[in-house]
Protein backbone atom coordinates (compact mmCIF):
# COMPACT_ATOMS: atom_id res chain seq x y z
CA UNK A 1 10.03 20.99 5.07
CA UNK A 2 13.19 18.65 4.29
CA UNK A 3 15.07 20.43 7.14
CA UNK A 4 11.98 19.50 9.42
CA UNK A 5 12.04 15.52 7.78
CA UNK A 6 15.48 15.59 8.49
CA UNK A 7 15.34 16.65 11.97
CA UNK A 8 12.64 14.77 12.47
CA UNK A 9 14.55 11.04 10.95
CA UNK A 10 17.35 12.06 14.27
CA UNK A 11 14.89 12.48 17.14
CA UNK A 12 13.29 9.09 16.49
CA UNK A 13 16.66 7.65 15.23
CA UNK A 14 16.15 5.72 19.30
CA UNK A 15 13.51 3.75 17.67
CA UNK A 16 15.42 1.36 15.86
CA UNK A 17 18.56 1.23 18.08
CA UNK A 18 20.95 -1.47 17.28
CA UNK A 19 17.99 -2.37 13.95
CA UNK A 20 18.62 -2.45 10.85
CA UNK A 21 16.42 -0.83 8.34
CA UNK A 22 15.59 -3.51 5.35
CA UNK A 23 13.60 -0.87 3.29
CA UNK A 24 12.55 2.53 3.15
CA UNK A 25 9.87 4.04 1.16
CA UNK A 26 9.28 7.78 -0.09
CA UNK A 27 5.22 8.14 -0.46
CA UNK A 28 2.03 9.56 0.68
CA UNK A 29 2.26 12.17 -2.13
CA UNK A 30 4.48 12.91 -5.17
CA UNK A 31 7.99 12.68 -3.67
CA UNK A 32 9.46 12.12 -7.11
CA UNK A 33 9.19 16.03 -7.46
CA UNK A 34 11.68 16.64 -5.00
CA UNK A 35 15.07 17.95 -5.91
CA UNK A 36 18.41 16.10 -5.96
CA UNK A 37 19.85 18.68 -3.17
CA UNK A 38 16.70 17.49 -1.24
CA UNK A 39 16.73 14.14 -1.71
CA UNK A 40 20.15 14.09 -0.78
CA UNK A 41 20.05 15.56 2.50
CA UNK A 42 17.31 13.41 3.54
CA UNK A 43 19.32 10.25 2.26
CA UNK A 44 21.88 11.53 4.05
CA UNK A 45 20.20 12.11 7.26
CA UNK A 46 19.10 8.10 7.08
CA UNK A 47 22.31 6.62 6.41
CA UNK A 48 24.14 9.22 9.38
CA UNK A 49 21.22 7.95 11.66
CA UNK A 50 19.98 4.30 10.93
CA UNK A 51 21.99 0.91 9.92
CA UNK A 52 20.54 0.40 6.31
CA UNK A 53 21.03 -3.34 4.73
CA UNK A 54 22.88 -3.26 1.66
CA UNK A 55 20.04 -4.63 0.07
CA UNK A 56 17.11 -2.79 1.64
CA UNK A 57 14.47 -2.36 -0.93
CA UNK A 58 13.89 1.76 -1.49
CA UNK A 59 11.26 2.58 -3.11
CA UNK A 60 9.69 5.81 -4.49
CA UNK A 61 6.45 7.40 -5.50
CA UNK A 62 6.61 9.06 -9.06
CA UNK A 63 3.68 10.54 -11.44
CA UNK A 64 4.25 9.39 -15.02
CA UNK A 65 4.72 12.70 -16.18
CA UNK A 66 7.72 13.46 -13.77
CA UNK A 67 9.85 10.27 -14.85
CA UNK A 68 11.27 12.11 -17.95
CA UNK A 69 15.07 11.22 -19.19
CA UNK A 70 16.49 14.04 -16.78
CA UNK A 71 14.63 13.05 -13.74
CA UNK A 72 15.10 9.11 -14.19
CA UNK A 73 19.25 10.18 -14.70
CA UNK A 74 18.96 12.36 -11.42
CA UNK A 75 17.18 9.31 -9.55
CA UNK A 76 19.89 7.04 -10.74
CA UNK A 77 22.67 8.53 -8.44
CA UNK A 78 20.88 7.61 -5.51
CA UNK A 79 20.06 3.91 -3.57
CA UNK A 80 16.85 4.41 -5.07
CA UNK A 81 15.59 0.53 -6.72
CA UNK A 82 12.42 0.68 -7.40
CA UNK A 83 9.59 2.95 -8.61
CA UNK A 84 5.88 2.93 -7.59
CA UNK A 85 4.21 5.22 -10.63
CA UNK A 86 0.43 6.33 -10.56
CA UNK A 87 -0.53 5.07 -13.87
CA UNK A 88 -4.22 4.16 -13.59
CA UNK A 89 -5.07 3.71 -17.15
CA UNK A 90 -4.02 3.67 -20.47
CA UNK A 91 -6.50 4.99 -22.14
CA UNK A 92 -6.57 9.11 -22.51
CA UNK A 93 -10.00 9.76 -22.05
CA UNK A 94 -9.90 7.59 -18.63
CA UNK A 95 -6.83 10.09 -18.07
CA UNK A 96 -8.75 12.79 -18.29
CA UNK A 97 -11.81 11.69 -16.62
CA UNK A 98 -9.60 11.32 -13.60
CA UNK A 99 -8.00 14.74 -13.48
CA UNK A 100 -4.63 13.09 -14.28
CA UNK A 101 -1.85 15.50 -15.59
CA UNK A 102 -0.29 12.33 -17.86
CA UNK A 103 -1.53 10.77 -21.35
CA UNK A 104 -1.37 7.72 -22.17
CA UNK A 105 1.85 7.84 -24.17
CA UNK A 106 3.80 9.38 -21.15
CA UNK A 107 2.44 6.72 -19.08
CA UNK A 108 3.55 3.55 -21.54
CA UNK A 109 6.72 5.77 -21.70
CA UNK A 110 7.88 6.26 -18.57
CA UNK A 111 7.95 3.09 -17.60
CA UNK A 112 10.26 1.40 -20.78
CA UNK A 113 12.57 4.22 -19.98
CA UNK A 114 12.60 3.47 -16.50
CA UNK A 115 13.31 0.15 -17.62
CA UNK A 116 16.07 1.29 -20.39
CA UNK A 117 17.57 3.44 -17.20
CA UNK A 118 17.83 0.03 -15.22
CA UNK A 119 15.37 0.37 -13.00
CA UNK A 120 13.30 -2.66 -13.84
CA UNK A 121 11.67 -3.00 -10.19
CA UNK A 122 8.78 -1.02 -10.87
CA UNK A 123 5.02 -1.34 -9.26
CA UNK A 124 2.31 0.56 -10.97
CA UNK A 125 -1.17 1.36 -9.82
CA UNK A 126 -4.06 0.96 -11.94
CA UNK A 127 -8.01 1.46 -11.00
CA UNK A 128 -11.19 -0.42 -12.18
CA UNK A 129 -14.52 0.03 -11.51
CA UNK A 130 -15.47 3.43 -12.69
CA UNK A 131 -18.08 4.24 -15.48
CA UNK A 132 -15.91 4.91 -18.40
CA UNK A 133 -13.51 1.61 -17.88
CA UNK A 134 -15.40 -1.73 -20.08
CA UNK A 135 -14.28 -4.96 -19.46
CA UNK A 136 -12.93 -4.58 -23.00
CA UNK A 137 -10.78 -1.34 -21.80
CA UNK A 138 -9.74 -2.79 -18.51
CA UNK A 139 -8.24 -6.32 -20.49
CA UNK A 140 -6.55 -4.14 -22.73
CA UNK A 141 -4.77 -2.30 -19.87
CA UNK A 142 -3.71 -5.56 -18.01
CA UNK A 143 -2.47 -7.14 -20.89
CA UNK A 144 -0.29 -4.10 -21.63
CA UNK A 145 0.78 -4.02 -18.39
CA UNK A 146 2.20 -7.41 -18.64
CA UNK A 147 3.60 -7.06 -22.32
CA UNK A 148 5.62 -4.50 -20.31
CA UNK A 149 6.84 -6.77 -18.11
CA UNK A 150 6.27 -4.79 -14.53
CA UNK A 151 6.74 -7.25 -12.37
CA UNK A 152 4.37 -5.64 -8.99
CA UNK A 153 0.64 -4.23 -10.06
CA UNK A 154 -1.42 -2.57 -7.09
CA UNK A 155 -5.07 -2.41 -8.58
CA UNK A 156 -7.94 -0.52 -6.69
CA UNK A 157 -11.39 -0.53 -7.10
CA UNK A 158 -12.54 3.28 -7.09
CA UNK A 159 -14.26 4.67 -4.21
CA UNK A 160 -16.24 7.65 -4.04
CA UNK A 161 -15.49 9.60 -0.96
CA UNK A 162 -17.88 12.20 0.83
CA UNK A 163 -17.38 15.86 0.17
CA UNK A 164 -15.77 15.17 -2.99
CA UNK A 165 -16.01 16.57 -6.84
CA UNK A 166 -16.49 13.12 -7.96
CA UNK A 167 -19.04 12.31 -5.00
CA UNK A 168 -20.48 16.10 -5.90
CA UNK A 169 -21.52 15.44 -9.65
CA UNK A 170 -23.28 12.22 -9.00
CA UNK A 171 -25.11 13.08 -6.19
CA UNK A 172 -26.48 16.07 -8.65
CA UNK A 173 -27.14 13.22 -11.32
CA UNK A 174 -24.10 14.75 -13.53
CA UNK A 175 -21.78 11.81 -13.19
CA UNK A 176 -22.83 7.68 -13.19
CA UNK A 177 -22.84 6.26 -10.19
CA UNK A 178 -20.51 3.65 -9.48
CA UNK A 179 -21.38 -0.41 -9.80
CA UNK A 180 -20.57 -3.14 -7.15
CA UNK A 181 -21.53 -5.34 -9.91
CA UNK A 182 -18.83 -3.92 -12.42
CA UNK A 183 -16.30 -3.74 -9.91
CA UNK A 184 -17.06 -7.62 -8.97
CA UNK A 185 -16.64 -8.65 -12.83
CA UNK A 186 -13.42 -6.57 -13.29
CA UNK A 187 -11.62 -7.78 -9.95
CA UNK A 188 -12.46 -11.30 -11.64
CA UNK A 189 -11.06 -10.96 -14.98
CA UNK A 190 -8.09 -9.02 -13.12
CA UNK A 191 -7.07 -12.27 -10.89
CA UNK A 192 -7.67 -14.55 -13.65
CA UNK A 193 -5.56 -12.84 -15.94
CA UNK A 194 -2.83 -12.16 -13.84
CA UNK A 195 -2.85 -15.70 -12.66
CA UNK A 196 -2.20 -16.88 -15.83
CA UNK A 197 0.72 -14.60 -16.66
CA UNK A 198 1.97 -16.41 -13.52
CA UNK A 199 1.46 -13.41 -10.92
CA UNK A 200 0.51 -14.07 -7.28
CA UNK A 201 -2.25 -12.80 -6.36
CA UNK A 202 -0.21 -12.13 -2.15
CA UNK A 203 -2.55 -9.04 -1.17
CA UNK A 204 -6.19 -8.11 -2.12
CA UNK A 205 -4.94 -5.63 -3.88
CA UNK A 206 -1.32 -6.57 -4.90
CA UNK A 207 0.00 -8.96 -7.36
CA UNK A 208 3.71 -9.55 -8.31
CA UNK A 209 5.77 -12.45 -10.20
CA UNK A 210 7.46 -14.71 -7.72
CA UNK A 211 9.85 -12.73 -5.46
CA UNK A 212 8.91 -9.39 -6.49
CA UNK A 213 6.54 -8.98 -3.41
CA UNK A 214 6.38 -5.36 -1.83
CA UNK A 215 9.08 -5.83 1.02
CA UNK A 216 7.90 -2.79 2.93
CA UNK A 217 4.27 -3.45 2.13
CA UNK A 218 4.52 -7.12 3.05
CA UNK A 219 6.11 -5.98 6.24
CA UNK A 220 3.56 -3.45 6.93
CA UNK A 221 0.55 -6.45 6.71
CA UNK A 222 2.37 -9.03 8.44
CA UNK A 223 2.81 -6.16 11.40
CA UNK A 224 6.27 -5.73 11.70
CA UNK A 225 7.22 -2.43 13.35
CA UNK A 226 8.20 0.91 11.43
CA UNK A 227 8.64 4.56 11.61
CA UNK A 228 6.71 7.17 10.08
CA UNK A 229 8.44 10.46 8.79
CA UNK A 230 6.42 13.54 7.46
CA UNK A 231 3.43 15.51 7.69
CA UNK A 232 0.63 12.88 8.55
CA UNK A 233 2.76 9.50 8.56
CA UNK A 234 2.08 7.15 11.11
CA UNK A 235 4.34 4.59 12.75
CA UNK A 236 3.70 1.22 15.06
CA UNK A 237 6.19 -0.02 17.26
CA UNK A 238 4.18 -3.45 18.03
CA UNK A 239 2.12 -2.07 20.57
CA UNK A 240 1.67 2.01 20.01
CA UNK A 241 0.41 3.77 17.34
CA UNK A 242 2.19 7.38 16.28
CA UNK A 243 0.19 9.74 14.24
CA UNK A 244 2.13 12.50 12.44
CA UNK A 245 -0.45 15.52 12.49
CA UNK A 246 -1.27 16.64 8.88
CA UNK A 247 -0.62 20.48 8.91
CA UNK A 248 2.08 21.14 7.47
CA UNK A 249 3.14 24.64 9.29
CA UNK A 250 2.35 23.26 12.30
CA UNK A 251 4.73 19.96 11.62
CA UNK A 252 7.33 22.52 10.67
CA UNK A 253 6.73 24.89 13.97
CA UNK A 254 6.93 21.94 16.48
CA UNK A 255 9.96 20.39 14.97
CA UNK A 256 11.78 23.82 14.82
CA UNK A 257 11.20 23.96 18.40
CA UNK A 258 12.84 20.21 18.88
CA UNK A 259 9.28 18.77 19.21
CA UNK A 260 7.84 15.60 17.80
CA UNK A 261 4.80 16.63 15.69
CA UNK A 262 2.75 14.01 16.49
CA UNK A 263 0.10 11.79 19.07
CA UNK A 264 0.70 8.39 20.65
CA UNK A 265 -2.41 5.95 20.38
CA UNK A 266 -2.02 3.15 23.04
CA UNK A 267 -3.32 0.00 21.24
CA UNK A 268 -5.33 -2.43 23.46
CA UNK A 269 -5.05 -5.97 23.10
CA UNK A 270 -8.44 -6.24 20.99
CA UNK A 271 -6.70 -3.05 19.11
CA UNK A 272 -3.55 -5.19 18.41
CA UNK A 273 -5.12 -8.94 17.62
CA UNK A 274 -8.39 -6.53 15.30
CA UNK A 275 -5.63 -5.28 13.15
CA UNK A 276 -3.94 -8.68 13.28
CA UNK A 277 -6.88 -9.99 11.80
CA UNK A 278 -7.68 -7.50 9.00
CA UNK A 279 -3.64 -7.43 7.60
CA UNK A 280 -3.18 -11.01 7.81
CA UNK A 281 -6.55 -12.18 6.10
CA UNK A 282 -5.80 -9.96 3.12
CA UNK A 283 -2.76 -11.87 2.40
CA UNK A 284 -1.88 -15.26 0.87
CA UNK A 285 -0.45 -15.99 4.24
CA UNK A 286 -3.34 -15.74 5.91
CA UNK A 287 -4.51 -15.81 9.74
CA UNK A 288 -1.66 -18.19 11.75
CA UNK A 289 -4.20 -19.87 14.98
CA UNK A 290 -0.46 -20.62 16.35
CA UNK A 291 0.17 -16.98 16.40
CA UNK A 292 -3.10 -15.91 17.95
CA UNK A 293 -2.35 -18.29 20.62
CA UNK A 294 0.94 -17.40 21.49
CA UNK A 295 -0.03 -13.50 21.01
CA UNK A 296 -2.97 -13.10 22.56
CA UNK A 297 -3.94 -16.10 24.36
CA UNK A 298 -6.54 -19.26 24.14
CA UNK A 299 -9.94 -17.20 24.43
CA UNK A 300 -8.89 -14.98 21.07
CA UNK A 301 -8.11 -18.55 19.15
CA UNK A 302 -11.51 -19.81 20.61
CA UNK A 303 -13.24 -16.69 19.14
CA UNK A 304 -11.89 -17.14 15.86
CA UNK A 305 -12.62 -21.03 15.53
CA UNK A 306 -16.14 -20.27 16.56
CA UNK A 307 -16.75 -17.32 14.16
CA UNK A 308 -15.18 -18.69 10.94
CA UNK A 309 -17.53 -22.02 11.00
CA UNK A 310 -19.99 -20.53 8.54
CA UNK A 311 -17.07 -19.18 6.63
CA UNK A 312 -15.80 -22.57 5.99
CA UNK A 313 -18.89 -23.71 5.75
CA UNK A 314 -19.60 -21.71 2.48
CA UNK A 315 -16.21 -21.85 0.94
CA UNK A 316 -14.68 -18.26 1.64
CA UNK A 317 -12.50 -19.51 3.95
CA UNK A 318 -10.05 -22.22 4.40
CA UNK A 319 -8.38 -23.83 7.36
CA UNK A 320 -5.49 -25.87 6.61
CA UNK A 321 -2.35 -26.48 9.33
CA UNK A 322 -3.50 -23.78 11.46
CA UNK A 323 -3.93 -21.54 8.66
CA UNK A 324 -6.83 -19.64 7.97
CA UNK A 325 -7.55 -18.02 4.54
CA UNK A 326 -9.21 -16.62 1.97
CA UNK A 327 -10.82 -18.36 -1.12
CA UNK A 328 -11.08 -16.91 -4.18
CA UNK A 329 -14.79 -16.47 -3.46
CA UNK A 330 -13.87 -14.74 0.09
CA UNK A 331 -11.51 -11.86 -1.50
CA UNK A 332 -14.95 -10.32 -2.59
CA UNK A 333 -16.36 -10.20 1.26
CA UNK A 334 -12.71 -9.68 2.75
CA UNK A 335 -13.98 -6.53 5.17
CA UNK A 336 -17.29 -8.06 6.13
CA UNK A 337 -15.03 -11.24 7.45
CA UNK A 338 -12.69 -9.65 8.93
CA UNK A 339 -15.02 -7.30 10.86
CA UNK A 340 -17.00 -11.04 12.39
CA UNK A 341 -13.74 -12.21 13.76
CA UNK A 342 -12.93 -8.77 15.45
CA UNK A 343 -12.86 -8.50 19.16
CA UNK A 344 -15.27 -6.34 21.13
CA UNK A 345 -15.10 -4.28 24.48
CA UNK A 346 -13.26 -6.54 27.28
CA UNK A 347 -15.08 -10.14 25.79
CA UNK A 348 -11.49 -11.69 25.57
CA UNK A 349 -9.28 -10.51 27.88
């Protein structure tokens, strides 16, 4: 597999000729468990292949229960700053609940000695809205999370998907269903809190002390181009769409045989300016009319004045110097918004 990522990093090393790469991030799984031989190579293969700034931000994926002393140490010796660590709760029972292989005490642990190893960069992820998790319990693991001092938090509402253990047991009546209402209440005492520990609130889902944004996730939202490298990544060059396919012997096959593993998606103008619309109006920057304009033309930036009226109308949007964003109040009905300013078969072309 890290020969195939490898080989795969120089046939699309084209795609950001005379670029240079301002961050890199190791994800879409548990990368952390990788070892240093394999890391290496692959670090090598990026720095032989692609201009990387001296300060890129590079981030990586880790489980709480990999980060012990050992593998923090190993991490060190590589341009590795910053760790993204699946800590969802703090509370053991939640842990378990969740089918989580950490406790609590690994996951308050891993991240002071992350800190004690200098790595004080760190994101964690933390969910809400699940039957177990009071407003009591979720306070508690916010507040910890900021007497830790972790400067990013990415906090999800849980999700039941189809075909699913989780979606399995409450169908059958074995496990609560999940609450909108509880979800509602817990996203509101999340944003409060964090804005008063002095956190920006800069995606729906993201908060981070000033200048601690996500630099690759921020770049993802406000659509700027990147590869994707691995077994069911995707990239965007601006226009197309590259989808990775997600077996992982048939990834390996193709790229043995000097092939690309993966499917070009031409994105239509709609295509382009509908995921313009649903990045941008998650974020604190917001929807730029300018940019529409200049993008896509006059008919898209009539569409959108027309459509967000009864937005403004009852306060979940805002339109101030050709900016259009959420309220406070919006962030709850983000998808439904975004969906009534998407375009539709050929209307605005």
């Amino acid at each position: 597999m890290v020969d195939a990522i490898c080989l795969e990093i120089k046939l699309k090393k084209y795609r950001l000729a005379d670029q240079q790469v301002g961050s890199i991030y190791f994800g879409g799984g548990t990368p952390s468990v990788l070892p240093s031989a394999s890391l290496e190579k692959i670090f090598n293969t990026l720095t032989e292949n692609f201009s990387i700034s001296t300060n890129a931000e590079i981030t990586i994926e880790a489980n709480p229960d990999d980060l012990d002393s050992k593998k923090i140490a190993e991490l060190r010796q590589f341009p590795i700053n910053r760790f993204s660590i699946g800590i969802q709760s703090f509370f053991n029972e939640d842990l378990v609940w969740m089918n989580r292989a950490h406790t609590a005490i690994e996951a308050e642990s891993c991240i002071k000695r992350s800190q004690d190893a200098g790595f004080d960069n760190l994101s964690i992820d933390l969910i809400y809205g699940y039957p177990l998790l009071t407003d009591e319990k979720w306070l508690s693991n916010i507040e910890k999370t900021i007497a830790l001092q972790t400067p990013h938090i990415s906090a999800y509402s849980l999700t039941v998907e189809a075909k699913t253990a989780l979606a399995n047991a409450i169908e059958k009546g074995k496990q609560t269903g999940l609450s909108d209402e509880q979800s509602v209440a817990q996203f509101i005492i999340l944003t409060e809190k964090l804005a008063k520990a002095e956190f920006e609130h800069y995606e729906i889902s993201n908060y981070a002390l000033p200048g601690k944004y996500a630099v690759h996730n921020t770049n993802y939202w406000r659509g700027v181009p990147y590869l994707g490298i691995g077994p069911s990544a995707h990239g965007f060059d601006g226009y197309n769409r590259y989808l990775n396919i997600a077996n992982n012997a048939k990834y390996m096959a193709l790229l043995a045989d000097n092939k690309l593993a993966e499917t070009v998606e031409e994105l239509s103008g709609n295509d382009r300016f509908n995921e313009y619309i649903m990045t941008s109006l998650r974020t604190m920057w917001g929807i730029n009319i300018q940019k529409i304009n200049l993008d896509f033309g006059k008919n898209y930036v009539t569409r959108v004045e027309k459509e967000i009226k009864p937005y403004l109308a009852n306060g979940q949007l805002t339109l101030d110097n050709n900016l259009i964003k959420l309220t406070q109040t919006g962030k709850l009905f983000a998808d439904g918004i975004a969906s009534a300013l998407f375009a539709e078969n050929e209307d605005y072309l």
